[in-house]
PDB file of N, CA and C in Angstrom:
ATOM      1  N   UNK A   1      76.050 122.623 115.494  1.00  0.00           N
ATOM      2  CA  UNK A   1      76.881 123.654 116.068  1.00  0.00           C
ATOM      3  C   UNK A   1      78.213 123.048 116.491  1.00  0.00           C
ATOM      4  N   UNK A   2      79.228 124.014 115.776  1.00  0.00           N
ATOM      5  CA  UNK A   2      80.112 123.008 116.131  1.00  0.00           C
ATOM      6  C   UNK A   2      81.271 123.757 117.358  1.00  0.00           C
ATOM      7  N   UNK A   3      81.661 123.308 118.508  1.00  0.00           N
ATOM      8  CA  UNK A   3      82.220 123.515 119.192  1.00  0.00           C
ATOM      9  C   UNK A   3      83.537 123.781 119.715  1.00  0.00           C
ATOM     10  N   UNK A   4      84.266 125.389 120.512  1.00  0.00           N
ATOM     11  CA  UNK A   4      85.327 125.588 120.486  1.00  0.00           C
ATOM     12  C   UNK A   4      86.355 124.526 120.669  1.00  0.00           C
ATOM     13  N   UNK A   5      87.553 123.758 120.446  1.00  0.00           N
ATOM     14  CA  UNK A   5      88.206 123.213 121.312  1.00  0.00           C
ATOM     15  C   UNK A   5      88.642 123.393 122.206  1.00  0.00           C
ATOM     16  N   UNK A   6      88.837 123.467 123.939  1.00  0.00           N
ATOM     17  CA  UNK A   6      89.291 123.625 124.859  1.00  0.00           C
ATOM     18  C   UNK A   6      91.045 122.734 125.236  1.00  0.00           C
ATOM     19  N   UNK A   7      91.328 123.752 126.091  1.00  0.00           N
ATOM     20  CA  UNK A   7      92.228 123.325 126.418  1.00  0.00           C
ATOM     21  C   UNK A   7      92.388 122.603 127.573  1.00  0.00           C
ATOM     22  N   UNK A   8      93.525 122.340 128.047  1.00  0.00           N
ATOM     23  CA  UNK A   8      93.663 120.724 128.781  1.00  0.00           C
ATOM     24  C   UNK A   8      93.176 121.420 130.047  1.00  0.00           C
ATOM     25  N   UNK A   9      93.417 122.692 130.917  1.00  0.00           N
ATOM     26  CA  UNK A   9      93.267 123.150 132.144  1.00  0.00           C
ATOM     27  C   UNK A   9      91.723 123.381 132.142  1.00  0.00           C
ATOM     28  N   UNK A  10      90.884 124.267 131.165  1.00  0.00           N
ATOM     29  CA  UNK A  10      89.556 124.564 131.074  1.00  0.00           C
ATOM     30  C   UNK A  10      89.091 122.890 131.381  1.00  0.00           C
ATOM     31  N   UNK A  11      89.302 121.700 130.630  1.00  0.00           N
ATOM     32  CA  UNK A  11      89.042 120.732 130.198  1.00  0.00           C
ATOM     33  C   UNK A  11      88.527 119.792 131.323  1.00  0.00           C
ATOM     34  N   UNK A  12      89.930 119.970 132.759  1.00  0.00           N
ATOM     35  CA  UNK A  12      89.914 119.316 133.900  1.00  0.00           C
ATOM     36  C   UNK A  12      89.222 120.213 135.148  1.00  0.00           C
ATOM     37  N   UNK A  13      88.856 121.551 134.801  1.00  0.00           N
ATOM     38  CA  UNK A  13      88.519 122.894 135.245  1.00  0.00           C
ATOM     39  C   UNK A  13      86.677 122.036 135.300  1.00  0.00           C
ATOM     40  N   UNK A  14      86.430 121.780 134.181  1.00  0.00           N
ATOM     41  CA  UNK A  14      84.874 121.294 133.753  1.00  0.00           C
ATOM     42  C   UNK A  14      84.548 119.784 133.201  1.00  0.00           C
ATOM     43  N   UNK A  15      85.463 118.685 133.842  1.00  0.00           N
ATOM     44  CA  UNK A  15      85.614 117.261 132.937  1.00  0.00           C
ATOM     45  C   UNK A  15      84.187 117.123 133.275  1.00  0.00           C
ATOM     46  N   UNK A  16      83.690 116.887 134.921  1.00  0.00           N
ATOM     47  CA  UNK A  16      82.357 116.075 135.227  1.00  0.00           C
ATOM     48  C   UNK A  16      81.596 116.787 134.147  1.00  0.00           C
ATOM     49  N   UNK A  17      81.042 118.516 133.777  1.00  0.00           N
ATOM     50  CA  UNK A  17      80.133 118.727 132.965  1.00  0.00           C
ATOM     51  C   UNK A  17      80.626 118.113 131.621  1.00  0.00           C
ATOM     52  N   UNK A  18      81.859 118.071 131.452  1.00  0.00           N
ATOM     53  CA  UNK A  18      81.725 117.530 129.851  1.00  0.00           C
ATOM     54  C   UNK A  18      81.427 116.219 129.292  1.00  0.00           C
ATOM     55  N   UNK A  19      81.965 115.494 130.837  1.00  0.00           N
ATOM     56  CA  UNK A  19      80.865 114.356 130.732  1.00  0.00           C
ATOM     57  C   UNK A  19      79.815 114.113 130.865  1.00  0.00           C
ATOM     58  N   UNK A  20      78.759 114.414 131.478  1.00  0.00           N
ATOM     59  CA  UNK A  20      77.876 114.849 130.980  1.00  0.00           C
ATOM     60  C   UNK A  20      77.143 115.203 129.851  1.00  0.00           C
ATOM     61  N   UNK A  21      77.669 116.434 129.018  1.00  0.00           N
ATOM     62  CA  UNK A  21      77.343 116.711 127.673  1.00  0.00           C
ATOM     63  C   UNK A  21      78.274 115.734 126.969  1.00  0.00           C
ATOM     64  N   UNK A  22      79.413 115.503 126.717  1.00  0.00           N
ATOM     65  CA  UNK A  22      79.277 113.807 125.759  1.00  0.00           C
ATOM     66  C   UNK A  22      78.546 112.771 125.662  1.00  0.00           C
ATOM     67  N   UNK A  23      77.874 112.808 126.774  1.00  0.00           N
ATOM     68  CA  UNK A  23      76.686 111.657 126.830  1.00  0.00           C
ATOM     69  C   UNK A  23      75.194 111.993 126.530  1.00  0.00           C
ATOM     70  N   UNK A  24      74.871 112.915 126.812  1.00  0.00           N
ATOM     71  CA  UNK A  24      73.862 113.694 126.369  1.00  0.00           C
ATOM     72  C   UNK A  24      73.539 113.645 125.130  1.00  0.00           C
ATOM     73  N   UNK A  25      74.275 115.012 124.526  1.00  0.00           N
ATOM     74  CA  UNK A  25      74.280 115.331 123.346  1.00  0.00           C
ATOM     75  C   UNK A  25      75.546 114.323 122.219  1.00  0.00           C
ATOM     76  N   UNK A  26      75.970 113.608 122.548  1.00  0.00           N
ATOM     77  CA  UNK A  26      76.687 112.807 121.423  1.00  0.00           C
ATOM     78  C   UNK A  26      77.467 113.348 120.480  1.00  0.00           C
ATOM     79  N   UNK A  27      78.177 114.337 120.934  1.00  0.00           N
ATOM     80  CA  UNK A  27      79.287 115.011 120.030  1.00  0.00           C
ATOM     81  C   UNK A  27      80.507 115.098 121.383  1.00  0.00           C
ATOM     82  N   UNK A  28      81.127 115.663 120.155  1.00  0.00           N
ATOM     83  CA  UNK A  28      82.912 115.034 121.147  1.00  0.00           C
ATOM     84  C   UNK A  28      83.478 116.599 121.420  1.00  0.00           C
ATOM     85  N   UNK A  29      84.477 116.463 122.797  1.00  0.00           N
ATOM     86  CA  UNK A  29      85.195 117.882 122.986  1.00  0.00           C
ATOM     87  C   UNK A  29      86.822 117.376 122.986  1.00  0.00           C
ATOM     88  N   UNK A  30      87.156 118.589 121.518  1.00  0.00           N
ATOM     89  CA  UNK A  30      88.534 117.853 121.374  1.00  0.00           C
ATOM     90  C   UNK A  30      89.172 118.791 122.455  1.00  0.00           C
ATOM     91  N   UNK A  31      90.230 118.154 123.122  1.00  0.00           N
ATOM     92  CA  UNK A  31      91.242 119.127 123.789  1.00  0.00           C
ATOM     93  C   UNK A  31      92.055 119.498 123.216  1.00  0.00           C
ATOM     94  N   UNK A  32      92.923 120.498 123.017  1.00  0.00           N
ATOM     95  CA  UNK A  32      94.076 120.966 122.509  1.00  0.00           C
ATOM     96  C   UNK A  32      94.963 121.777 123.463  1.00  0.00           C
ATOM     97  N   UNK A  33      96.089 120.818 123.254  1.00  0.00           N
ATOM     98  CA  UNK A  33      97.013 121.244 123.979  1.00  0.00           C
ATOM     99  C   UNK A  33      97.935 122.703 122.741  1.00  0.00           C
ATOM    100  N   UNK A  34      98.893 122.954 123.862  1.00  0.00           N
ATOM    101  CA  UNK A  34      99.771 124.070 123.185  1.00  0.00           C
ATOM    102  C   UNK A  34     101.030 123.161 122.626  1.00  0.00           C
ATOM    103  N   UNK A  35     101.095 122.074 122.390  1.00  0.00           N
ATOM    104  CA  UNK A  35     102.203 121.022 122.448  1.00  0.00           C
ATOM    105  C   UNK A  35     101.429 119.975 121.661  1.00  0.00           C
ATOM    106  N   UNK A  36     101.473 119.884 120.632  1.00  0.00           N
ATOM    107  CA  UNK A  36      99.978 119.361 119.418  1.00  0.00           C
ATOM    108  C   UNK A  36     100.289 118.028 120.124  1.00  0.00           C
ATOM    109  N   UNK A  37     101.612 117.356 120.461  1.00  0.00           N
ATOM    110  CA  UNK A  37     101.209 116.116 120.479  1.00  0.00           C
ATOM    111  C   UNK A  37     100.603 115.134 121.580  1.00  0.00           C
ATOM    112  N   UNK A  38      99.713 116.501 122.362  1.00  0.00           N
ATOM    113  CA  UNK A  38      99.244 115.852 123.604  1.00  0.00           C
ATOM    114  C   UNK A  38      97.522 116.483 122.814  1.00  0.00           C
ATOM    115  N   UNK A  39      97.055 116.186 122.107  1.00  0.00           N
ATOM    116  CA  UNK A  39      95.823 116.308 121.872  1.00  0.00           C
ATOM    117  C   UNK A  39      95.132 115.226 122.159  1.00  0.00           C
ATOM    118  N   UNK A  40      93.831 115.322 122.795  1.00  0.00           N
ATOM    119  CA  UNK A  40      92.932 114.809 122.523  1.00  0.00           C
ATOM    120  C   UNK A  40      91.454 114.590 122.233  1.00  0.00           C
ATOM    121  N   UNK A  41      90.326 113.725 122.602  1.00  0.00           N
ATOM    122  CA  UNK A  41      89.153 113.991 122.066  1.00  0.00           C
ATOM    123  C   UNK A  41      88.100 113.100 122.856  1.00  0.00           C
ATOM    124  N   UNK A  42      87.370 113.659 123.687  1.00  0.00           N
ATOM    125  CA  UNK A  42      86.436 113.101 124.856  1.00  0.00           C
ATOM    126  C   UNK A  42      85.151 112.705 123.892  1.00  0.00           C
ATOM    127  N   UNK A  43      84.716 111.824 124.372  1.00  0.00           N
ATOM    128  CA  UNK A  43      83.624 111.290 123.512  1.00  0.00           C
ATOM    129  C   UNK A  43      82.885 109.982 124.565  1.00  0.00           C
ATOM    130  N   UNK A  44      81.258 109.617 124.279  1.00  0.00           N
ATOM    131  CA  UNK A  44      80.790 108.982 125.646  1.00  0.00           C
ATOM    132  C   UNK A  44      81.554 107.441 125.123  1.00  0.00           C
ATOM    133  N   UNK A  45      80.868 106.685 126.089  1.00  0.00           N
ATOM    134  CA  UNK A  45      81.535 105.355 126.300  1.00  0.00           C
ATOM    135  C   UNK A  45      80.300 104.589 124.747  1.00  0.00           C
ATOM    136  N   UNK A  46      79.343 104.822 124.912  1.00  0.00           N
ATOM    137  CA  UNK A  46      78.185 104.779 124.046  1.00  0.00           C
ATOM    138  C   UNK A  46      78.669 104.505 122.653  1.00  0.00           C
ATOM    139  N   UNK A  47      79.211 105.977 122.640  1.00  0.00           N
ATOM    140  CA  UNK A  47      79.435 106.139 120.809  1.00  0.00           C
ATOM    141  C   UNK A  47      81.056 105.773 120.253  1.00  0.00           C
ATOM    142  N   UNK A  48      82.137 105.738 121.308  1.00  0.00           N
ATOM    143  CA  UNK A  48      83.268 105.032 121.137  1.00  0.00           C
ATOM    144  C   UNK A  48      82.740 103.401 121.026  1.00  0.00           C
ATOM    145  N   UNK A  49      82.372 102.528 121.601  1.00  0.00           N
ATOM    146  CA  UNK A  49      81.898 101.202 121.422  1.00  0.00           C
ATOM    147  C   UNK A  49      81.466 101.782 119.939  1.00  0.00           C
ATOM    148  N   UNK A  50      79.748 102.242 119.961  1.00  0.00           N
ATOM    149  CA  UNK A  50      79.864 102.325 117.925  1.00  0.00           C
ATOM    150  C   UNK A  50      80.603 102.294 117.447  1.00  0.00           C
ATOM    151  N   UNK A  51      81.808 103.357 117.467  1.00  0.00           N
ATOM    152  CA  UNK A  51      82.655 103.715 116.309  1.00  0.00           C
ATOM    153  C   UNK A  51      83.488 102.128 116.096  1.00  0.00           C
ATOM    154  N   UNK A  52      83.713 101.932 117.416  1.00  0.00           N
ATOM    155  CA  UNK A  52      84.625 100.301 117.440  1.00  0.00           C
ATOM    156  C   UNK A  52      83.728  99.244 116.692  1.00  0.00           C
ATOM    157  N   UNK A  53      82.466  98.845 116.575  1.00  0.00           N
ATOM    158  CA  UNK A  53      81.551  97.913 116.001  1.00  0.00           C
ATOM    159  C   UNK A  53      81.889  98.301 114.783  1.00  0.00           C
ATOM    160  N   UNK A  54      81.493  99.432 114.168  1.00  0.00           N
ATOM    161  CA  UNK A  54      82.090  99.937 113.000  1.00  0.00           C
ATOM    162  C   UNK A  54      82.828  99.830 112.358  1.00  0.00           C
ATOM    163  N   UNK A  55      84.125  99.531 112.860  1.00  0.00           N
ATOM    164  CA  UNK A  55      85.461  99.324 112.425  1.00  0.00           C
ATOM    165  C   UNK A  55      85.840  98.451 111.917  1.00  0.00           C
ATOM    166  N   UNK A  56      85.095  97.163 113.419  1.00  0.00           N
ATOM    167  CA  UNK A  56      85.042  95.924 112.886  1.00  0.00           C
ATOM    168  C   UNK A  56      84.204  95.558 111.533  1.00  0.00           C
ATOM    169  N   UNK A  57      83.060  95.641 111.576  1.00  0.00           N
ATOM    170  CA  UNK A  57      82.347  95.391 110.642  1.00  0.00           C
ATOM    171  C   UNK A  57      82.885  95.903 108.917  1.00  0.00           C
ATOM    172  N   UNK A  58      83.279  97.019 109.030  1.00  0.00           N
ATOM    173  CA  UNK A  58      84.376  97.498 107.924  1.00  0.00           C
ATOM    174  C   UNK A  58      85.333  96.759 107.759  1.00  0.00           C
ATOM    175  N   UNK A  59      86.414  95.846 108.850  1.00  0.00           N
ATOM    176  CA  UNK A  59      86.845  95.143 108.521  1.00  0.00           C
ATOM    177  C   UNK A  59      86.862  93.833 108.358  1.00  0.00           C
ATOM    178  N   UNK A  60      85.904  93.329 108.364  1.00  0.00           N
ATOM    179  CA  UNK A  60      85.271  91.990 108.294  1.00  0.00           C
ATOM    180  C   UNK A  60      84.912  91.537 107.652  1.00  0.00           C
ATOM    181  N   UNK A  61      84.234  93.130 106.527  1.00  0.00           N
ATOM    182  CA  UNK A  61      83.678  93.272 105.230  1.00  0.00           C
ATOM    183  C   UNK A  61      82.070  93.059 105.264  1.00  0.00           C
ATOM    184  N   UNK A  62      81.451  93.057 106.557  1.00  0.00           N
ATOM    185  CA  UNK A  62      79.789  92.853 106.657  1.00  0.00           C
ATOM    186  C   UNK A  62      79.327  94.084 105.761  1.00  0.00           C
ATOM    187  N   UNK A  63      79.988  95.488 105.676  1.00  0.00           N
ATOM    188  CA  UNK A  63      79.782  96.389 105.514  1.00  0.00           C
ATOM    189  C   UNK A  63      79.643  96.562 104.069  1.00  0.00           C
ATOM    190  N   UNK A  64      80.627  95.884 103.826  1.00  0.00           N
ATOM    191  CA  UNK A  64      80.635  95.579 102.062  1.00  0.00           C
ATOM    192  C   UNK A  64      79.303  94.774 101.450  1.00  0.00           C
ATOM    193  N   UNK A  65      78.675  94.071 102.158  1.00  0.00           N
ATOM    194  CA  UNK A  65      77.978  92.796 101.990  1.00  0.00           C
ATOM    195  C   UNK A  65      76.478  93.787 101.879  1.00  0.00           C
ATOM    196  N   UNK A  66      76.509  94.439 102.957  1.00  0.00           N
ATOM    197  CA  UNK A  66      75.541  95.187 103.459  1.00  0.00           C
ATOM    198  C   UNK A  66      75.032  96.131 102.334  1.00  0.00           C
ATOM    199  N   UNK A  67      76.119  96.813 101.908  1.00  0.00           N
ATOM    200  CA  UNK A  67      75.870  97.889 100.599  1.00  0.00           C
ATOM    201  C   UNK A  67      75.837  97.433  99.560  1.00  0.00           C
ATOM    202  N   UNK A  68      76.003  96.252  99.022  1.00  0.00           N
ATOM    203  CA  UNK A  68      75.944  95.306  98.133  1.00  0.00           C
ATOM    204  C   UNK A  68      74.311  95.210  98.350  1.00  0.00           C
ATOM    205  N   UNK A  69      73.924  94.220  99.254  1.00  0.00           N
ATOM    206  CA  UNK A  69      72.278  94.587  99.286  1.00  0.00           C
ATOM    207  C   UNK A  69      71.540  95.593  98.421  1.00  0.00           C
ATOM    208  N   UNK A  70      72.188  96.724  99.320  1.00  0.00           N
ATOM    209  CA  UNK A  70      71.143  97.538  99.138  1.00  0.00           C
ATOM    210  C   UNK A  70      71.374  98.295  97.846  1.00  0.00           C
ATOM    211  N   UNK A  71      72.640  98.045  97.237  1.00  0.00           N
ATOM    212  CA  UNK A  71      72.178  98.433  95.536  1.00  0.00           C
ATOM    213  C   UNK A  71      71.757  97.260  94.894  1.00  0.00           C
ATOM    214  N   UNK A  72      72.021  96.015  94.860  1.00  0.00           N
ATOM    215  CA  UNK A  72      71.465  95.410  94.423  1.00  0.00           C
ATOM    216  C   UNK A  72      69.593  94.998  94.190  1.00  0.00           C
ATOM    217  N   UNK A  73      69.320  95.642  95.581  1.00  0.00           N
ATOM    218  CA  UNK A  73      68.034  95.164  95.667  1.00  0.00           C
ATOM    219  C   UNK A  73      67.175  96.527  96.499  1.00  0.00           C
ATOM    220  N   UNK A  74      66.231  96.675  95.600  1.00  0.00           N
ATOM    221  CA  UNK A  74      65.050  97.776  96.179  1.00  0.00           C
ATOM    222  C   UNK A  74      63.913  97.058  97.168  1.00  0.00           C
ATOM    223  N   UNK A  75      63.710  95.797  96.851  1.00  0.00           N
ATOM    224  CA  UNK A  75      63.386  95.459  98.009  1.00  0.00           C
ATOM    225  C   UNK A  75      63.629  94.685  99.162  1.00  0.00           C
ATOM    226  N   UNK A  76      62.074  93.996 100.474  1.00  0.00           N
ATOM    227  CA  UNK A  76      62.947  94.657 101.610  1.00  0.00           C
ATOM    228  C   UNK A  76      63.546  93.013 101.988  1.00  0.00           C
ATOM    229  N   UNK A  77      64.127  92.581 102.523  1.00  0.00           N
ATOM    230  CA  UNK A  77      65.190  91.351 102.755  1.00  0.00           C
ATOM    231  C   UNK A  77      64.846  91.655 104.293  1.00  0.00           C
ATOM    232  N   UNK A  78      64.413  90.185 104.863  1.00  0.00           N
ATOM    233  CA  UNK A  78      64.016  89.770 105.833  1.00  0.00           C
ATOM    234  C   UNK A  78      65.379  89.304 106.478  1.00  0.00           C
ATOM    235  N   UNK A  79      65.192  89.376 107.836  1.00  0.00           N
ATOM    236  CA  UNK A  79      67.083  89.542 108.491  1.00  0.00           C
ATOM    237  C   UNK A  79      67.211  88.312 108.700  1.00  0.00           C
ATOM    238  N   UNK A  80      65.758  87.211 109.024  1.00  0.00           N
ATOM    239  CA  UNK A  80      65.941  85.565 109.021  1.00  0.00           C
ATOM    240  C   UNK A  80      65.629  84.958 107.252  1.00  0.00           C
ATOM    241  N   UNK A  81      66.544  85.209 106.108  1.00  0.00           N
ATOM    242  CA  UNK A  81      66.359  85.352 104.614  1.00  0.00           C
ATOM    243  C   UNK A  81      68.194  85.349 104.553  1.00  0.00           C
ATOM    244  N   UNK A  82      68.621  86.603 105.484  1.00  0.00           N
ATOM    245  CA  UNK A  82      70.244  86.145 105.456  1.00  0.00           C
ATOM    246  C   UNK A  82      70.913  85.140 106.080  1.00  0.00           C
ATOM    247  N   UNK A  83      71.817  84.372 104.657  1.00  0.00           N
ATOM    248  CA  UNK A  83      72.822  83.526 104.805  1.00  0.00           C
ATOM    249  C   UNK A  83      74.235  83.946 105.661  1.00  0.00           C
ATOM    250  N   UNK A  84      74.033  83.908 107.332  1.00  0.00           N
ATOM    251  CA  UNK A  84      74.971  84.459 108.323  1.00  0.00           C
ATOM    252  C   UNK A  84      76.364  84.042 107.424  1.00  0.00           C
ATOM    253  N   UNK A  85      76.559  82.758 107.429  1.00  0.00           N
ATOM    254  CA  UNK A  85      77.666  82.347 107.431  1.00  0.00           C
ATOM    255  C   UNK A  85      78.546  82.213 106.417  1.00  0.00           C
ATOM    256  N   UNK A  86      77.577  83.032 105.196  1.00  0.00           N
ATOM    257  CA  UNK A  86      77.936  83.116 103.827  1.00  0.00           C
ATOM    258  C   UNK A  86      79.197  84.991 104.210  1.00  0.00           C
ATOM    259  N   UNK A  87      78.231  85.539 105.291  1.00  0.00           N
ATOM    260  CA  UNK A  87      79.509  86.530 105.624  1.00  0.00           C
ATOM    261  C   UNK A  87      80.723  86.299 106.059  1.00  0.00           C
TER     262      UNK A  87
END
């Protein structure tokens, strides 16, 4: 279900509940301003760290390494079997 965007007054009107439900439920409440370039997008502390591990790892190229695996090979690869430092 995907959720209205609110605006910046509703936003600070209800921050504690929306923190709350960002942490909860793990989906984000974008704000929208009337002035696009003050938008933004609340999300928990939880799943911002993910998205950041993510990023890194995309840029590091583990990610590449990772999907490489797994077309290469149907079976299962033991996590003490990987060569760390070959990443």
């Amino acid at each position: 279900m995907e959720q209205t965007p609110m605006n910046p007054s509703s936003a600070r009107k209800n921050f504690y509940r929306l923190l709350k439900e960002v942490n909860e439920n793990h989906r984000e409440v974008e704000i929208v301003s009337e002035r696009s370039e003050n938008n933004a997008v609340l999300i928990s502390l939880e799943d911002w760290r993910s998205i950041q591990e993510t990023l890194y790892l995309e840029e590091t190229g583990v990610l590449d390494k990772v999907r490489e695996r797994e077309q290469d090979s149907s079976e299962f690869i033991d996590v003490d079997d990987i060569d760390w430092e070959e990443l």
